[in-house]
N, C-alpha and C. Protein backbone atom coordinates (compact mmCIF):
# COMPACT_ATOMS: atom_id res chain seq x y z
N UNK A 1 -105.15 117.13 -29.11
CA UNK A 1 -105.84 118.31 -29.62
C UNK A 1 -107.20 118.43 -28.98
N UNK A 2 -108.05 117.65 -29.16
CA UNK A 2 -109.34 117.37 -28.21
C UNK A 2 -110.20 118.30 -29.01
N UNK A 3 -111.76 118.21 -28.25
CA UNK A 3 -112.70 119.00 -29.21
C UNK A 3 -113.00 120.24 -28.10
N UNK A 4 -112.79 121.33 -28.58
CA UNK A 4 -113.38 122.18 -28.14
C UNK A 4 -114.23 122.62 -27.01
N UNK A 5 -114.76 122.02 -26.13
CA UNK A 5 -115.77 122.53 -25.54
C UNK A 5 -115.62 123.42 -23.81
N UNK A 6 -116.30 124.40 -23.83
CA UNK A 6 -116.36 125.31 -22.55
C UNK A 6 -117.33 124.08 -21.43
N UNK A 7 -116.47 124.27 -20.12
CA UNK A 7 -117.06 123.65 -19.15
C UNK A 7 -118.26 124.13 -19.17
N UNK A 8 -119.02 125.17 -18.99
CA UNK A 8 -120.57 125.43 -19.08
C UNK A 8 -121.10 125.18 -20.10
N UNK A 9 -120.40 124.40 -21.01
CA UNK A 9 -121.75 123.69 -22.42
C UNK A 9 -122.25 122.28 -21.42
N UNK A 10 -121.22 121.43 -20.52
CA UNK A 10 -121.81 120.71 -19.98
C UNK A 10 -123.39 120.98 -19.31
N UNK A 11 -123.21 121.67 -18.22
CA UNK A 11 -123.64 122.06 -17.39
C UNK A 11 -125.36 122.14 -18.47
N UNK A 12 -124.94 122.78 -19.44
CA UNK A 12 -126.52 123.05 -20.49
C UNK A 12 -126.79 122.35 -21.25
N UNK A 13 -126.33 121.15 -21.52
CA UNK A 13 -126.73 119.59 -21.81
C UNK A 13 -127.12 119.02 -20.93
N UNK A 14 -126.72 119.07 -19.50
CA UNK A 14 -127.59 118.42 -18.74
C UNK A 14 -128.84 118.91 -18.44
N UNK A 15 -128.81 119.78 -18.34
CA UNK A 15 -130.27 121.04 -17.97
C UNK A 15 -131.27 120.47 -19.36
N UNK A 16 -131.05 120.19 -20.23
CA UNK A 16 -131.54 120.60 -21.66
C UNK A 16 -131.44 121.95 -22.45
N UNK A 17 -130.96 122.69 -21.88
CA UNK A 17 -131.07 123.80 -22.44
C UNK A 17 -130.36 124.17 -23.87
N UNK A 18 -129.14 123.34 -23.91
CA UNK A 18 -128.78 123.10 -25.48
C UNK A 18 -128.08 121.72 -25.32
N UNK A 19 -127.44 121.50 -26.78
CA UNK A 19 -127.28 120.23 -27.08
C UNK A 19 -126.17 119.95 -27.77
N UNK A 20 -125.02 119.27 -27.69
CA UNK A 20 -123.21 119.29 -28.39
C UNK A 20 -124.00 119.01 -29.70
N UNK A 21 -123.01 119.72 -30.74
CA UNK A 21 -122.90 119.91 -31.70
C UNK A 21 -122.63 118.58 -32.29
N UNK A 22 -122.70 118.45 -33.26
CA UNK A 22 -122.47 116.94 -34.28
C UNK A 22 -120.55 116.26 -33.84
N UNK A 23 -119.80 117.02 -34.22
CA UNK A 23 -118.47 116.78 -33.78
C UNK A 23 -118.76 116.18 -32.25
N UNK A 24 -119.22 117.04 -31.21
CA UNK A 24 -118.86 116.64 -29.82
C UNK A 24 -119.97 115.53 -29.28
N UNK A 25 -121.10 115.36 -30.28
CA UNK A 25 -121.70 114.53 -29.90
C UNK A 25 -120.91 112.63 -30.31
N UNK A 26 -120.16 113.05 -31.34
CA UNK A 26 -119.71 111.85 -31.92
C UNK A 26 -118.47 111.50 -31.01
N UNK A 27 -117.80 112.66 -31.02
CA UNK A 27 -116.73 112.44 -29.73
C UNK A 27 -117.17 111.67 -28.51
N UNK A 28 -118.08 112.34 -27.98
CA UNK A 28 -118.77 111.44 -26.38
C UNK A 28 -119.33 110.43 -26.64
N UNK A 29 -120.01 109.92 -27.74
CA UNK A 29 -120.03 108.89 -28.26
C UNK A 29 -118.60 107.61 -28.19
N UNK A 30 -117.84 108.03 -28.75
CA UNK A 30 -116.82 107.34 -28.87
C UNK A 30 -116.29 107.23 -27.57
N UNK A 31 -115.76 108.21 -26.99
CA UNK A 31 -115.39 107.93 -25.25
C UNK A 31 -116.41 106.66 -25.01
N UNK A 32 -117.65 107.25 -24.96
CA UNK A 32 -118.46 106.11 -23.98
C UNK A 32 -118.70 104.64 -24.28
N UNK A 33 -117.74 104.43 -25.92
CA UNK A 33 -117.98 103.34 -26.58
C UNK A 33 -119.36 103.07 -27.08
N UNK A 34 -120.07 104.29 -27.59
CA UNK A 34 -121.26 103.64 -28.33
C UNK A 34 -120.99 103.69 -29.59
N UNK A 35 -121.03 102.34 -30.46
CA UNK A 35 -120.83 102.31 -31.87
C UNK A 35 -122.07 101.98 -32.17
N UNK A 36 -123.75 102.19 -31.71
CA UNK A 36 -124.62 101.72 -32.98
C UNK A 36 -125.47 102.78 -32.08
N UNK A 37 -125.32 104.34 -32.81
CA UNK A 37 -125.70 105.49 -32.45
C UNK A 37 -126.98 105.64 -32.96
N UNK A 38 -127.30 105.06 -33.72
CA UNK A 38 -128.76 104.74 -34.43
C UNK A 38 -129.77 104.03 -33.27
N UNK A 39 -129.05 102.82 -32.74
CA UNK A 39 -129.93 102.11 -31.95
C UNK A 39 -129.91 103.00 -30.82
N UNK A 40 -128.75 103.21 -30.09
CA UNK A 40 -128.81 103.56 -29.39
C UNK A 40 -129.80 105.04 -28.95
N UNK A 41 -129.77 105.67 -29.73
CA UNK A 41 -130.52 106.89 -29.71
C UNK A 41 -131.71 106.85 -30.14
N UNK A 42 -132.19 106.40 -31.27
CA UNK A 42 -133.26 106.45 -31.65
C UNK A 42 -134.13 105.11 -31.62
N UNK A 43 -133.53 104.30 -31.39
CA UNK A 43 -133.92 103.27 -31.23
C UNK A 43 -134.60 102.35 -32.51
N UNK A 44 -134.26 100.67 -32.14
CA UNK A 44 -134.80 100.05 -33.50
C UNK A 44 -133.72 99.58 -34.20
N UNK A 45 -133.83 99.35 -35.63
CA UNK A 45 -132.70 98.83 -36.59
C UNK A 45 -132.59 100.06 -37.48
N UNK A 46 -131.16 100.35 -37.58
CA UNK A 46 -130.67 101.23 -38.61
C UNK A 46 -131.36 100.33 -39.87
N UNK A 47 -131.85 101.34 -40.66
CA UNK A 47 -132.06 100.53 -41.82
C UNK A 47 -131.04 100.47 -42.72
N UNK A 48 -130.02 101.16 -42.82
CA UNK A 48 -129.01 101.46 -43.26
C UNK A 48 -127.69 99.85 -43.20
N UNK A 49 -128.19 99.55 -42.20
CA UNK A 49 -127.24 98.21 -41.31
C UNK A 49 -127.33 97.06 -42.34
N UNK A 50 -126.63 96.31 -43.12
CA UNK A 50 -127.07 95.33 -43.96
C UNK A 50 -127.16 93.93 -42.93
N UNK A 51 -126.56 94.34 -41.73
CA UNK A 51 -126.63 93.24 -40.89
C UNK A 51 -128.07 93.19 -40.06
N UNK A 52 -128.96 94.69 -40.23
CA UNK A 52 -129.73 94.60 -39.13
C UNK A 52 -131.07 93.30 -39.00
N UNK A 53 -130.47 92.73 -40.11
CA UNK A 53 -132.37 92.16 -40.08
C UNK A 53 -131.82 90.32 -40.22
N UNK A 54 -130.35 90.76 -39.74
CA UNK A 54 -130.24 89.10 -39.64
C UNK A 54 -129.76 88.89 -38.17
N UNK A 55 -129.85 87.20 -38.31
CA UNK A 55 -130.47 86.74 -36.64
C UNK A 55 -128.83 86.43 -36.14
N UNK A 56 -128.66 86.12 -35.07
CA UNK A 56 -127.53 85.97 -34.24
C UNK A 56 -126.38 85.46 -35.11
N UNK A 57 -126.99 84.06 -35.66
CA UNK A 57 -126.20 83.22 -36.02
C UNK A 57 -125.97 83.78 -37.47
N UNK A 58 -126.58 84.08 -38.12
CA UNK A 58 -126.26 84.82 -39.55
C UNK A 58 -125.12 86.27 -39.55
N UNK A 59 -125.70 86.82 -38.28
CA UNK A 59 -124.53 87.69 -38.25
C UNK A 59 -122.59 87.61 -37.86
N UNK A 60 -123.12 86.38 -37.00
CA UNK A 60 -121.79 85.63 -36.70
C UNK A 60 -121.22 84.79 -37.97
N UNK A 61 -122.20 84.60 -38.84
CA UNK A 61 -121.64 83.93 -40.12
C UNK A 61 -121.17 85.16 -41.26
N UNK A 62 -121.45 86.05 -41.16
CA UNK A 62 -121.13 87.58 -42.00
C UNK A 62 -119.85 88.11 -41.20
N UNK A 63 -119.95 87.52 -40.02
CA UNK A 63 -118.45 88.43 -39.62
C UNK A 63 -117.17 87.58 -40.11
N UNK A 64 -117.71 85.90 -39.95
CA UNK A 64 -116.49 85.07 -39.78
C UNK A 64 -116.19 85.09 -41.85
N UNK A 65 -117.02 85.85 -42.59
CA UNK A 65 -116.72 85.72 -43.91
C UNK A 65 -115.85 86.91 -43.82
N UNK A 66 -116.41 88.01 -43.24
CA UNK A 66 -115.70 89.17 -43.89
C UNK A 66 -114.10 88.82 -42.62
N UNK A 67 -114.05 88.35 -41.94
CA UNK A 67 -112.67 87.76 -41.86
C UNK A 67 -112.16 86.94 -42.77
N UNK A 68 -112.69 86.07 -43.45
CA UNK A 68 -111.69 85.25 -44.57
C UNK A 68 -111.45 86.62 -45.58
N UNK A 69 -112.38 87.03 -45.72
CA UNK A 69 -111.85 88.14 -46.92
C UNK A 69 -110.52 88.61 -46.26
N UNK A 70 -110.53 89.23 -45.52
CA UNK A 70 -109.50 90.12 -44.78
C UNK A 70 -108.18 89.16 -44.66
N UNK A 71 -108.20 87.84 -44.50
CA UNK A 71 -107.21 86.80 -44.37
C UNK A 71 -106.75 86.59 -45.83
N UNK A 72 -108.09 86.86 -46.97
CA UNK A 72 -107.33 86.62 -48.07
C UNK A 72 -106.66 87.54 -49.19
N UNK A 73 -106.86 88.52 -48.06
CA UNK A 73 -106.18 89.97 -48.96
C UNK A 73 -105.03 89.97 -48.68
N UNK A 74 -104.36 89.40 -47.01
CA UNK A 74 -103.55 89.49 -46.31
C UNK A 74 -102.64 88.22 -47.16
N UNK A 75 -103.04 86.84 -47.30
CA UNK A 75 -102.27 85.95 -47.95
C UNK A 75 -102.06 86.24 -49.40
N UNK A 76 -103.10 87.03 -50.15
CA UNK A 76 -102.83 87.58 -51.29
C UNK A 76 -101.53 88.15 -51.72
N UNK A 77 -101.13 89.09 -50.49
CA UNK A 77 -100.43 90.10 -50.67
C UNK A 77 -99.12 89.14 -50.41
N UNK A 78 -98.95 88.44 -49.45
CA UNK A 78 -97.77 87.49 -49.25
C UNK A 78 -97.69 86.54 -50.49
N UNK A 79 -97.98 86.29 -51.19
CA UNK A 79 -98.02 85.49 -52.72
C UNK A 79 -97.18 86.61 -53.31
N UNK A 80 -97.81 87.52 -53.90
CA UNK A 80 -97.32 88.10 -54.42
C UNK A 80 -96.54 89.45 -54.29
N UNK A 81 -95.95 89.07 -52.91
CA UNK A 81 -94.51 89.54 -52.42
C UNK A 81 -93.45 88.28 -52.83
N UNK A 82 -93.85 86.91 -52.62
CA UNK A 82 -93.00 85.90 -52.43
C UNK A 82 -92.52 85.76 -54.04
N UNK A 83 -93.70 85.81 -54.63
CA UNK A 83 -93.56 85.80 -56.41
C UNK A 83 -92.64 86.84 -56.90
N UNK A 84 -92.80 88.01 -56.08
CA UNK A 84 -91.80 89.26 -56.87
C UNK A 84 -89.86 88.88 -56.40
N UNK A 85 -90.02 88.49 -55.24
CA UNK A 85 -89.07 87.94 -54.44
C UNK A 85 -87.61 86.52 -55.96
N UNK A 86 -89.05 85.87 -55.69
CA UNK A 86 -88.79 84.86 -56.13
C UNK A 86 -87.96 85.31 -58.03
N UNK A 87 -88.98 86.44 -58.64
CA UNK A 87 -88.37 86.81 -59.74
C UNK A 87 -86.95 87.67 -59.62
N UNK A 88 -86.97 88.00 -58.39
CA UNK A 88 -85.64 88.98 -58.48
C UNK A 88 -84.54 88.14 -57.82
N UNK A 89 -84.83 86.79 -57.45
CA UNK A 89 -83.38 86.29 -57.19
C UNK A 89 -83.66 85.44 -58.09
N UNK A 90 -84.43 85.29 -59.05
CA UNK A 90 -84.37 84.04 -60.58
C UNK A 90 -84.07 82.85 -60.25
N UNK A 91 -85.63 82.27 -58.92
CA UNK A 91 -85.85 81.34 -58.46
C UNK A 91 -87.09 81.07 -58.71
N UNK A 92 -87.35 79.53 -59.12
CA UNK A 92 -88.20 79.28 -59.91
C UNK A 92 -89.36 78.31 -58.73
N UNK A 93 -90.69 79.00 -58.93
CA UNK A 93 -91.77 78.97 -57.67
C UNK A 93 -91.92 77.42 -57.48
N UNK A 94 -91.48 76.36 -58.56
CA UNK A 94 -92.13 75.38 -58.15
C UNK A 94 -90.51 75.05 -56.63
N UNK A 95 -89.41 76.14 -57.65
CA UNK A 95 -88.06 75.49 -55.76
C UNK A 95 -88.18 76.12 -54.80
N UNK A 96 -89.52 77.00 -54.69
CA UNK A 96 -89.89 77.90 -53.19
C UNK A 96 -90.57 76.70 -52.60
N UNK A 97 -91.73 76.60 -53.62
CA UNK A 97 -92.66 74.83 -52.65
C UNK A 97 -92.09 73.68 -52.62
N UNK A 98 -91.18 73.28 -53.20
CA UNK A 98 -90.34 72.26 -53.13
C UNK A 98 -91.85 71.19 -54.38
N UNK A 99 -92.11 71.68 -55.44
CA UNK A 99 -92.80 71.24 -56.17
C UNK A 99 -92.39 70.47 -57.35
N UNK A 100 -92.66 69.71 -57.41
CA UNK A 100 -92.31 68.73 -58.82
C UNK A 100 -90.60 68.76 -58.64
N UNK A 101 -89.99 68.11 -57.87
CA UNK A 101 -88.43 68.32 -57.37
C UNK A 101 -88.04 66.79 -57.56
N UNK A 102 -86.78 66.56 -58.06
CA UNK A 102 -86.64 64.71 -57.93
C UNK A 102 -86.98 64.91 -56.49
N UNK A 103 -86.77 65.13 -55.63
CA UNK A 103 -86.65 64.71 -53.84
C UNK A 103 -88.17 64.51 -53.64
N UNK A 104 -89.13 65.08 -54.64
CA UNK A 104 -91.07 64.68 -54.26
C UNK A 104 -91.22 63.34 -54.71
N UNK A 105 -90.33 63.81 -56.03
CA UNK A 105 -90.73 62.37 -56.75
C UNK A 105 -90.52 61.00 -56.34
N UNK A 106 -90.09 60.77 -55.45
CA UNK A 106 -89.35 59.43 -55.17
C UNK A 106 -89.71 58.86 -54.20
C-alpha cells in the first residue's frame, strides 16, 4: 500500500521548503532504521526513556530481565497447556514428571 507521497514533495524537503508530514516522517524513519527519533533529532535523552539515564551495563541488565519475563510468559503458557492436556486425558502431573513414581523411589 505504501504512504502516499508525490515525487516533488521530495525535491521540497530537500530545498527546505516544506517538510513530510508526521505519517511520512515516521515511515522514512523506519526505512532508514532510526528507532530513537528523539535522540536522533533532537538530540539528548528522551526523558520519556526509562532506560535513558542508565549506564551500559544497567541497560544490558534491563534487557536480559525483560527477556526472562518474556521466557516466563512463554514457559507459563506451556505449563498450562501441559496441565489442561494432562486433565483431558486424566493423567495425573506427578506421571507427566515421572514424580513420586516407585521407579524414583528406589
Amino acid at each position: 500500500m505504501g504512504i502516499p507521497t508525490k515525487p516533488a514533495a521530495y525535491s521540497t524537503w530537500e530545498t527546505g521548503n516544506s517538510i513530510p508530514n508526521a505519517v511520512q516522517f515516521l515511515a522514512m524513519c523506519k526505512i532508514l532504521g532510526i528507532t530513537d527519533i528523539f535522540n536522533q533529532f533532537i538530540g539528548g535523552h528522551n526523558p520519556d526513556d526509562p532506560m535513558a539515564e542508565l549506564n551500559e551495563e544497567g541497560q544490558t541488565m534491563a534487557l536480559n530481565y525483560i527477556d526472562l519475563l518474556k521466557g516466563s510468559e512463554k514457559n507459563q503458557a506451556s505449563l498450562e497447556t501441559a496441565l489442561r492436556l494432562a486433565a483431558y486425558f486424566k493423567v495425573h502431573v506427578d506421571d507427566i514428571f515421572h514424580l513420586d513414581t516407585e521407579e524414583n523411589q528406589s
